[in-house]
Protein backbone atom coordinates (compact mmCIF):
# COMPACT_ATOMS: atom_id res chain seq x y z
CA UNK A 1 -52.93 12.70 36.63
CA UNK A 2 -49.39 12.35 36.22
CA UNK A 3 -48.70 12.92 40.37
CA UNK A 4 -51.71 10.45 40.87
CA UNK A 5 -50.05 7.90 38.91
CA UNK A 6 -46.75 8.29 41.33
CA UNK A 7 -48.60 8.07 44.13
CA UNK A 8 -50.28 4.73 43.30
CA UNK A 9 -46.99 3.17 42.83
CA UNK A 10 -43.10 3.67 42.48
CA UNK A 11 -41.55 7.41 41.70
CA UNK A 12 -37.98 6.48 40.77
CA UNK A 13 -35.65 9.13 41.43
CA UNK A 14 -32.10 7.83 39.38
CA UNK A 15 -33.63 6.10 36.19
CA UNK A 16 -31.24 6.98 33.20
CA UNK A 17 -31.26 6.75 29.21
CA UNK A 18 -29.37 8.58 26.60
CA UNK A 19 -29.63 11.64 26.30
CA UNK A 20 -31.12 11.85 23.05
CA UNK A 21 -33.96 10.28 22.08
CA UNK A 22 -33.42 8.10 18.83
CA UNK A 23 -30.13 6.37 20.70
CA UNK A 24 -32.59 6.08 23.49
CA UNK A 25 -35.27 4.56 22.24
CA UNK A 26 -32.96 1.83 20.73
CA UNK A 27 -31.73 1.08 23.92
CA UNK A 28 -34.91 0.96 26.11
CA UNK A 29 -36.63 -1.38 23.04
CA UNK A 30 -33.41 -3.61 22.57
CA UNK A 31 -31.73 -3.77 26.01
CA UNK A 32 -28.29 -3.58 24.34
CA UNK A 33 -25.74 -0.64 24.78
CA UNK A 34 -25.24 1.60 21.84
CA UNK A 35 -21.52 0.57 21.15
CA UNK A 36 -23.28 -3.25 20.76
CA UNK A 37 -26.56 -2.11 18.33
CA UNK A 38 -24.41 1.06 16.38
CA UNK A 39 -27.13 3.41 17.93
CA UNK A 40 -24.21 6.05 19.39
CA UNK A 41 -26.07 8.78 18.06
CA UNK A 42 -29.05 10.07 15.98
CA UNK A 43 -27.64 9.29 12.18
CA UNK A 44 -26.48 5.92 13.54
CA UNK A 45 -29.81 4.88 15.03
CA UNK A 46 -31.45 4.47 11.84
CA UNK A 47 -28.73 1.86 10.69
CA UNK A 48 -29.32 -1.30 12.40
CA UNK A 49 -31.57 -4.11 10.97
CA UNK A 50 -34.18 -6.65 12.90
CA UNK A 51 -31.86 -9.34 11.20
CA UNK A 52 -29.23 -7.77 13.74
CA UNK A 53 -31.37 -6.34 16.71
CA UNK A 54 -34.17 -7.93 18.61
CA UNK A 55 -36.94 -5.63 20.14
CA UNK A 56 -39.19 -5.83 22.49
CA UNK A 57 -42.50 -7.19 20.25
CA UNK A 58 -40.10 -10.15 19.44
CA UNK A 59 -39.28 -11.32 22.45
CA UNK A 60 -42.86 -11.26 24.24
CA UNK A 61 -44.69 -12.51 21.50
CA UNK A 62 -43.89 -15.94 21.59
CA UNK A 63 -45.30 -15.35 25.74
CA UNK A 64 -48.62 -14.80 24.14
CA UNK A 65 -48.14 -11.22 24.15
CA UNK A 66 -49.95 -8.82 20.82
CA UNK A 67 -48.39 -6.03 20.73
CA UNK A 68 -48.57 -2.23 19.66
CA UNK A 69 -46.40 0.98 18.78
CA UNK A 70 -47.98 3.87 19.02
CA UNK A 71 -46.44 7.69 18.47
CA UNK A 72 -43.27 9.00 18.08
CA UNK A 73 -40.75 5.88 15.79
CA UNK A 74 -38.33 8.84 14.66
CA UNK A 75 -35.11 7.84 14.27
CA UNK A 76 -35.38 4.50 15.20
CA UNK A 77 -35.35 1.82 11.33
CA UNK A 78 -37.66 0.77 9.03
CA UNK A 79 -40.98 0.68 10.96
CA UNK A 80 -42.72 -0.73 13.85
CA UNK A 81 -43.61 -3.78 11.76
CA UNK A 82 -40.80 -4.46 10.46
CA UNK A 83 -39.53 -5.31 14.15
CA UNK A 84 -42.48 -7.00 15.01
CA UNK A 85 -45.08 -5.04 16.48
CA UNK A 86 -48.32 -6.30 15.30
CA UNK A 87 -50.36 -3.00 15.34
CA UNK A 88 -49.00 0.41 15.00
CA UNK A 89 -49.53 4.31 14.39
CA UNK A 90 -46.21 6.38 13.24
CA UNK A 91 -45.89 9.57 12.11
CA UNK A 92 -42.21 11.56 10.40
CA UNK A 93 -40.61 13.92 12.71
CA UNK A 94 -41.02 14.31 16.23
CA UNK A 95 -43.55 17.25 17.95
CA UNK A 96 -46.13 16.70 15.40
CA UNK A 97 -49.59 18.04 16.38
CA UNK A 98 -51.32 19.67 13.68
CA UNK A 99 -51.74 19.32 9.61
CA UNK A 100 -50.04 22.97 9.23
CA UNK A 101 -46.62 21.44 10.43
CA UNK A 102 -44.54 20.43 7.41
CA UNK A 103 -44.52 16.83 8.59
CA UNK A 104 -47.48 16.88 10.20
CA UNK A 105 -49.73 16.21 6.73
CA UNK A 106 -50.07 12.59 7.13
CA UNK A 107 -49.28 9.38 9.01
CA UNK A 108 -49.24 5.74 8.96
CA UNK A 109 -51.46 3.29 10.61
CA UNK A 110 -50.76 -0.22 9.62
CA UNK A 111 -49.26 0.07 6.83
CA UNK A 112 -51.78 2.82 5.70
CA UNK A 113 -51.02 6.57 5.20
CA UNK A 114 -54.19 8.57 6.32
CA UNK A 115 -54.45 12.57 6.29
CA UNK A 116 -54.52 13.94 9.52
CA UNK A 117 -57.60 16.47 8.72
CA UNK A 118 -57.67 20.48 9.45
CA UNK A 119 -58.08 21.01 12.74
CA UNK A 120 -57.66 16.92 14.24
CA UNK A 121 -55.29 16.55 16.65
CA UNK A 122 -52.49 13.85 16.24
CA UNK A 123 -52.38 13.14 20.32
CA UNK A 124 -55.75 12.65 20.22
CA UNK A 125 -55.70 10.09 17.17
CA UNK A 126 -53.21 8.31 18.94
CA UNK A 127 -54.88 8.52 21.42
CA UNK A 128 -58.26 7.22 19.87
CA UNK A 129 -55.80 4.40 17.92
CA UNK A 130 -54.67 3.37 21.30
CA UNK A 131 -58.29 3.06 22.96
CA UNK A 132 -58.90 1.03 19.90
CA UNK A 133 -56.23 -1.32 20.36
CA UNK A 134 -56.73 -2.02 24.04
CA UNK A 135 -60.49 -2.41 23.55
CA UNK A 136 -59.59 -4.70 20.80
CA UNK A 137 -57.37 -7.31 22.94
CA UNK A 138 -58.58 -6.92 26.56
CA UNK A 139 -58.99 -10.64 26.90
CA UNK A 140 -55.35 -10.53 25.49
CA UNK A 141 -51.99 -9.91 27.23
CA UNK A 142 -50.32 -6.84 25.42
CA UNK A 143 -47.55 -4.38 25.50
CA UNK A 144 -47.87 -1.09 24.03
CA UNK A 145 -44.93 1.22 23.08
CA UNK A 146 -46.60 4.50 23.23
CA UNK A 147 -44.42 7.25 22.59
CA UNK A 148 -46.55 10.71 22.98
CA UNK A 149 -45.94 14.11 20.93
CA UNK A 150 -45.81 15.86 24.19
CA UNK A 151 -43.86 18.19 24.74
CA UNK A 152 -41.02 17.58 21.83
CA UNK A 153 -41.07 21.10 19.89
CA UNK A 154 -42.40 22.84 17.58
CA UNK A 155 -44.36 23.49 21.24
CA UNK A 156 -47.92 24.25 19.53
CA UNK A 157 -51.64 25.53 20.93
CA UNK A 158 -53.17 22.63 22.33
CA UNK A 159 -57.04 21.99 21.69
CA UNK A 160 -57.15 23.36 25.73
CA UNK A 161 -55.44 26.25 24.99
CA UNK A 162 -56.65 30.05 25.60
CA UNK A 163 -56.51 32.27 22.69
CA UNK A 164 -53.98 34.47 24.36
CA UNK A 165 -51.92 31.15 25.89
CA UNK A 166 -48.75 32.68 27.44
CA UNK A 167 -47.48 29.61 28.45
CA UNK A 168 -47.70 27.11 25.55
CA UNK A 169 -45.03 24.96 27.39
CA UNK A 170 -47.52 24.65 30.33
CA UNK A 171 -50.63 23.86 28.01
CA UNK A 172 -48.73 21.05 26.20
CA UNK A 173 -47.17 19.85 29.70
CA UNK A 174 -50.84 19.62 31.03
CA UNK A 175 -52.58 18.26 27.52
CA UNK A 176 -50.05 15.16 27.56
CA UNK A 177 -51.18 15.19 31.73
CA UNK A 178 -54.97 14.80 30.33
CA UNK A 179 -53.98 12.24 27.96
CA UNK A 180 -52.22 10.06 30.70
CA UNK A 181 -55.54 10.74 33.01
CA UNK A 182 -57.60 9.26 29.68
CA UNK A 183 -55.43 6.16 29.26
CA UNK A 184 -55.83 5.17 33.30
CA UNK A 185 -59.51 5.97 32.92
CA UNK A 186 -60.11 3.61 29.84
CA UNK A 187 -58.48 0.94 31.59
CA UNK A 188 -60.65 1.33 34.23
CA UNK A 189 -63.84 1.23 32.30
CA UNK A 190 -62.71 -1.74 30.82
CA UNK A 191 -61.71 -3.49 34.33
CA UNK A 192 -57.72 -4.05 33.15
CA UNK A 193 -56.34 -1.72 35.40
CA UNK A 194 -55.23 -4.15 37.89
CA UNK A 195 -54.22 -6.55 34.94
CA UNK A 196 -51.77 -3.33 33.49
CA UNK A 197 -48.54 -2.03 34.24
CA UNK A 198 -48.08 1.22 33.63
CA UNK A 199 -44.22 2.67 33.30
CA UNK A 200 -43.83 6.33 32.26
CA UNK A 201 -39.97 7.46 31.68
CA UNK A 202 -38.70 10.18 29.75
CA UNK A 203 -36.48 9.39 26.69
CA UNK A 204 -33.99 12.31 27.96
CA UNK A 205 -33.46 15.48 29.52
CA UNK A 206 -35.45 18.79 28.50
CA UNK A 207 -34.27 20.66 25.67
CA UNK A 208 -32.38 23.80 26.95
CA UNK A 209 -34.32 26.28 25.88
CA UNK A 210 -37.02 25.07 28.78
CA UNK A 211 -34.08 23.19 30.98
CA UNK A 212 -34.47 26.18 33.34
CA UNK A 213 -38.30 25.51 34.17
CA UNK A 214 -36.97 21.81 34.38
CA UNK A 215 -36.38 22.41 38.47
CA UNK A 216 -36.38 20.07 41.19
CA UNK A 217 -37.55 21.63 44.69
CA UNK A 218 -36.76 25.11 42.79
CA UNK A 219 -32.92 24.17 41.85
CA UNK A 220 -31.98 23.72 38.00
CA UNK A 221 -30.34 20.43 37.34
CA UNK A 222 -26.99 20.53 35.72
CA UNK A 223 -27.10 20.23 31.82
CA UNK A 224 -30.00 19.13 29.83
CA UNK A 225 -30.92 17.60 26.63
CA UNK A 226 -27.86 16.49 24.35
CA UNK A 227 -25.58 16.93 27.30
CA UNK A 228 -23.90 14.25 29.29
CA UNK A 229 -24.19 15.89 32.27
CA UNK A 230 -27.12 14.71 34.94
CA UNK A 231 -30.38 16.44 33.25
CA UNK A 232 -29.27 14.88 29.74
CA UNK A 233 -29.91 11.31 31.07
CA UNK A 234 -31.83 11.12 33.92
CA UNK A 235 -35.03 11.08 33.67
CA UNK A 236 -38.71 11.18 35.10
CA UNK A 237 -39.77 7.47 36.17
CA UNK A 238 -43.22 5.72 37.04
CA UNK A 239 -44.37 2.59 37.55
CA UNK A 240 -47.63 1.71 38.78
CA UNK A 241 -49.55 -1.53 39.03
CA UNK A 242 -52.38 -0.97 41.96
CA UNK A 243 -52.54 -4.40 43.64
CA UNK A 244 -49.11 -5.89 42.95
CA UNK A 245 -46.15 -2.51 42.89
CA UNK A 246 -46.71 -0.91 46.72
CA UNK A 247 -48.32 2.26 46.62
CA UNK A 248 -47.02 5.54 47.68
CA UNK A 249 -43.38 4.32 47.57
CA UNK A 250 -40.25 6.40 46.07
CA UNK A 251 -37.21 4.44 44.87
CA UNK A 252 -33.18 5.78 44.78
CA UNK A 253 -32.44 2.20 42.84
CA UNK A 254 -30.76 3.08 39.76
CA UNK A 255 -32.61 1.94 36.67
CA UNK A 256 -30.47 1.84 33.10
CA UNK A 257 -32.70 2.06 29.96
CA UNK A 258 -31.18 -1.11 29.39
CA UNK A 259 -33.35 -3.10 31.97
CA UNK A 260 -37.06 -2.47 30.89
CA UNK A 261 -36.48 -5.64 27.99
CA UNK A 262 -35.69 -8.13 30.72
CA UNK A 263 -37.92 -6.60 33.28
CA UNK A 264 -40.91 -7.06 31.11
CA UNK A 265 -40.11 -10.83 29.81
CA UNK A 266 -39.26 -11.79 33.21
CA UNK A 267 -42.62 -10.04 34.32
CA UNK A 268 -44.32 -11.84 31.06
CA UNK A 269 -42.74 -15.15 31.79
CA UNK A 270 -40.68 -14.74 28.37
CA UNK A 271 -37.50 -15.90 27.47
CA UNK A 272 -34.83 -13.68 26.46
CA UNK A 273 -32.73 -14.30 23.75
CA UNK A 274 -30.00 -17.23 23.97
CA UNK A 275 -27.41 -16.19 21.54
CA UNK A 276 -27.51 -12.10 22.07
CA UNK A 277 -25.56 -10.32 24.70
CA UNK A 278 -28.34 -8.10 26.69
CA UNK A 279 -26.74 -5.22 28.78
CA UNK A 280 -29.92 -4.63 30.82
CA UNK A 281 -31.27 -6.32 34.34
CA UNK A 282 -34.26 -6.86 35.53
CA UNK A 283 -35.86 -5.24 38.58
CA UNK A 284 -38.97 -7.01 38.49
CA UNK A 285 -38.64 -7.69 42.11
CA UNK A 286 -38.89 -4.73 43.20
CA UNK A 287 -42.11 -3.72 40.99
CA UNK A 288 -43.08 -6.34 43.55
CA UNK A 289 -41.74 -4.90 46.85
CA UNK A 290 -38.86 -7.11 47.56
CA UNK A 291 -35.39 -5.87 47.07
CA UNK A 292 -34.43 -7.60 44.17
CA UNK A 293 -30.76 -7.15 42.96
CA UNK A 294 -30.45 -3.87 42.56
CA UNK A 295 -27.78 -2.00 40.07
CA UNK A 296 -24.73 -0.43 42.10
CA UNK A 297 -24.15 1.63 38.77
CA UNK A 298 -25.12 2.66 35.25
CA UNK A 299 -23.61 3.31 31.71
CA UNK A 300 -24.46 6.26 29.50
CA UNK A 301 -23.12 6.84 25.97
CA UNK A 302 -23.94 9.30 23.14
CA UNK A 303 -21.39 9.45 20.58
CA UNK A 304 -17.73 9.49 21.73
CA UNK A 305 -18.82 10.38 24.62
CA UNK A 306 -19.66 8.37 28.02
CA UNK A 307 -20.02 7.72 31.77
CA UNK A 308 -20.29 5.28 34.53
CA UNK A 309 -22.09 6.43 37.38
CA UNK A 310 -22.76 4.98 40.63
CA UNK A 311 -24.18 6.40 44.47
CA UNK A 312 -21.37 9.05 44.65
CA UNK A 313 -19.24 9.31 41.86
CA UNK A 314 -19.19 9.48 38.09
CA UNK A 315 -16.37 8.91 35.38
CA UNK A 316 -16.35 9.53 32.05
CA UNK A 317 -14.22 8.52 28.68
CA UNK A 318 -11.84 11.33 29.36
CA UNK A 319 -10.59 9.61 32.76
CA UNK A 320 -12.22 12.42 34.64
CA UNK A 321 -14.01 11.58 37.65
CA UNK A 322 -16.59 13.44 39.27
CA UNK A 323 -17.62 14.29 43.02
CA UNK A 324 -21.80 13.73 42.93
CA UNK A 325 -22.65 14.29 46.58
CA UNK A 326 -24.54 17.45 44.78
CA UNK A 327 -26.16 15.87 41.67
CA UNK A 328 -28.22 16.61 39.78
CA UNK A 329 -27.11 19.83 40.43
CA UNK A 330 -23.92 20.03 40.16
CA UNK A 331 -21.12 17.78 39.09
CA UNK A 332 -17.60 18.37 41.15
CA UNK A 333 -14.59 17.94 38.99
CA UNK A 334 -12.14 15.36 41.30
CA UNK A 335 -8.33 16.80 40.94
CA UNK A 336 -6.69 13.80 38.68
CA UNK A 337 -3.66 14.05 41.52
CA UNK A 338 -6.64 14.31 44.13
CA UNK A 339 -5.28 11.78 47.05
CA UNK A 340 -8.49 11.04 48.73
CA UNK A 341 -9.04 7.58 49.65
CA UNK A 342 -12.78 8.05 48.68
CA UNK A 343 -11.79 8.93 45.65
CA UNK A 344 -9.04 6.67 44.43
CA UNK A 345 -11.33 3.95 45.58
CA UNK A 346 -14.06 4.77 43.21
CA UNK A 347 -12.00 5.67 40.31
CA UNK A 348 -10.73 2.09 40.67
CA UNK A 349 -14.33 1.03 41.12
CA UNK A 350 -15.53 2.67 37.96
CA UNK A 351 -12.48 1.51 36.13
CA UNK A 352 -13.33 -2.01 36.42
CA UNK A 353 -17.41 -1.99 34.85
């Protein structure tokens, strides 16, 4: 389902967010850099205050939009609500699947703490909440912030799963693959699919106990979840809108976490907020096939630590610059006395964003 969705639209091949996923999150649902919001890392996330931050319900709402959050809120503040979202399901922790988790006894819908029963299955009540919420507002324009389960440990037996599952990576991998192949097929049924862009990203790399399944044409990328090398922050991208995003097409753009707020509001015909410094740009364009402005770089921090990385080359808060004609593979360490012209010229380049 996932491979169909690619091949109805855009398959991005250098979109990147922070390697972790509450810093993430705050950046793909604010647009502003973590040094701006306080979001540097996963204590820090849970700091900043709608009086301070705009999100994304806020901004397309007064477009018309109603809006949803649905899944994983984590480490992000207060609640959806509280940020705007006028409909939401959240649960505590992050891989939550079953009532026998320690977190897994309850969640919130609305405001509302329900049990999640013996034997239910939390990606299929968000699932179900989700179905609900679309069904609800189909004559509406919307924008859901769905954040699935899949595949954040404590990696579980899915409902699909064989009794003697030896890959319980692989069944939760292909459960959140069914759920993805549900969502497009309810949209369907209720004729919005053409009115609906879809965008499926990862909120950072793969932890490292699986980062060595995590393989691109059979080679394991360099790093992985947590780490600022290439498979902490770049991630799987999608975006597919049959009639209006090309079909078929694969992208080397890079695309910042930053830019999905003023993507969507430009897409939404929403204004973006006057008096607040956005990081992120919009490549609304090309969802519609024309080349747009497309970024020559992007900026990735976690902590103390970050990078600016463009085509070629990346350099980080150390002064260290990096040869990436290999990435995401591997990262080449440029001498600091190194007296190629290619070189120098980027480090200047880099200096200068």
């Amino acid at each position: 389902n996932i491979d169909a969705l690619a091949r109805s639209g855009i398959r991005y091949t250098h979109a990147y967010t922070v390697p972790l996923c509450g810093p993430s999150r705050a950046l793909i649902l604010t647009g502003r850099y973590a040094f701006r919001t306080g979001a540097v890392n996963q204590d820090q996330t849970g700091l900043f205050t709608p009086a301070a931050e705009i999100m994304m319900p806020k901004v397309l709402k007064p477009a018309g939009y109603i809006t949803a959050a649905i899944g994983k809120w984590g480490q992000l503040p207060l609640g959806p609500a509280e940020f705007g979202f006028d409909d939401y399901l959240k649960f505590k922790g992050s891989g939550i699947y079953w009532n026998t988790q320690d977190k897994g006894t309850n969640y919130v819908a609305n405001g509302e703490t329900k049990l999640l029963r013996d034997k239910e299955y939390l990606p299929d009540v968000m699932h179900q909440h989700l179905v609900e919420f679309i069904t609800k507002h189909r004559k509406d324009p919307f924008y859901v912030y769905y954040s699935l389960s899949h595949v954040h440990t404590e990696i579980l037996p899915t409902p699909d799963s064989a009794p003697d599952s030896q890959d319980l990576y692989g069944d939760n991998v292909k459960y959140m693959d069914k759920l993805v192949g549900k969502l497009v097929a309810e949209l369907d049924r209720l004729k919005l699919r053409k009115k609906t862009l879809i965008v499926f990203l990862g909120d950072n790399g793969t932890a490292n106990l699986r980062a060595d399944r995590a393989t691109i044409g059979g080679r394991r990328l360099a790093g992985g979840k947590g780490s600022m090398l290439e498979g902490g922050g770049l991630v799987p991208m999608i975006a597919s809108w049959p009639g209006v995003i090309p079909a078929g097409k694969v992208n080397p753009d890079f695309i910042d976490a930053s830019d999905f707020l003023p993507t969507f509001a430009e897409l939404a015909g929403a204004k973006l907020p006057e008096k607040t410094i956005l990081d992120g740009r919009s490549f609304a364009p090309q969802l519609r096939g024309k080349k747009g402005q497309p970024r020559e770089w992007i900026f990735n921090q976690l902590a103390k630590m970050w990078y600016v990385r463009e085509a070629g080359w990346k350099l980080n808060q150390a002064g260290e610059l990096f040869d990436m004609s290999d990435a995401p593979f591997t990262e080449k360490l440029v001498p600091a006395d190194s007296e190629d012209p290619a070189a120098i010229a980027a480090r200047k380049r880099l200096q200068l964003v």
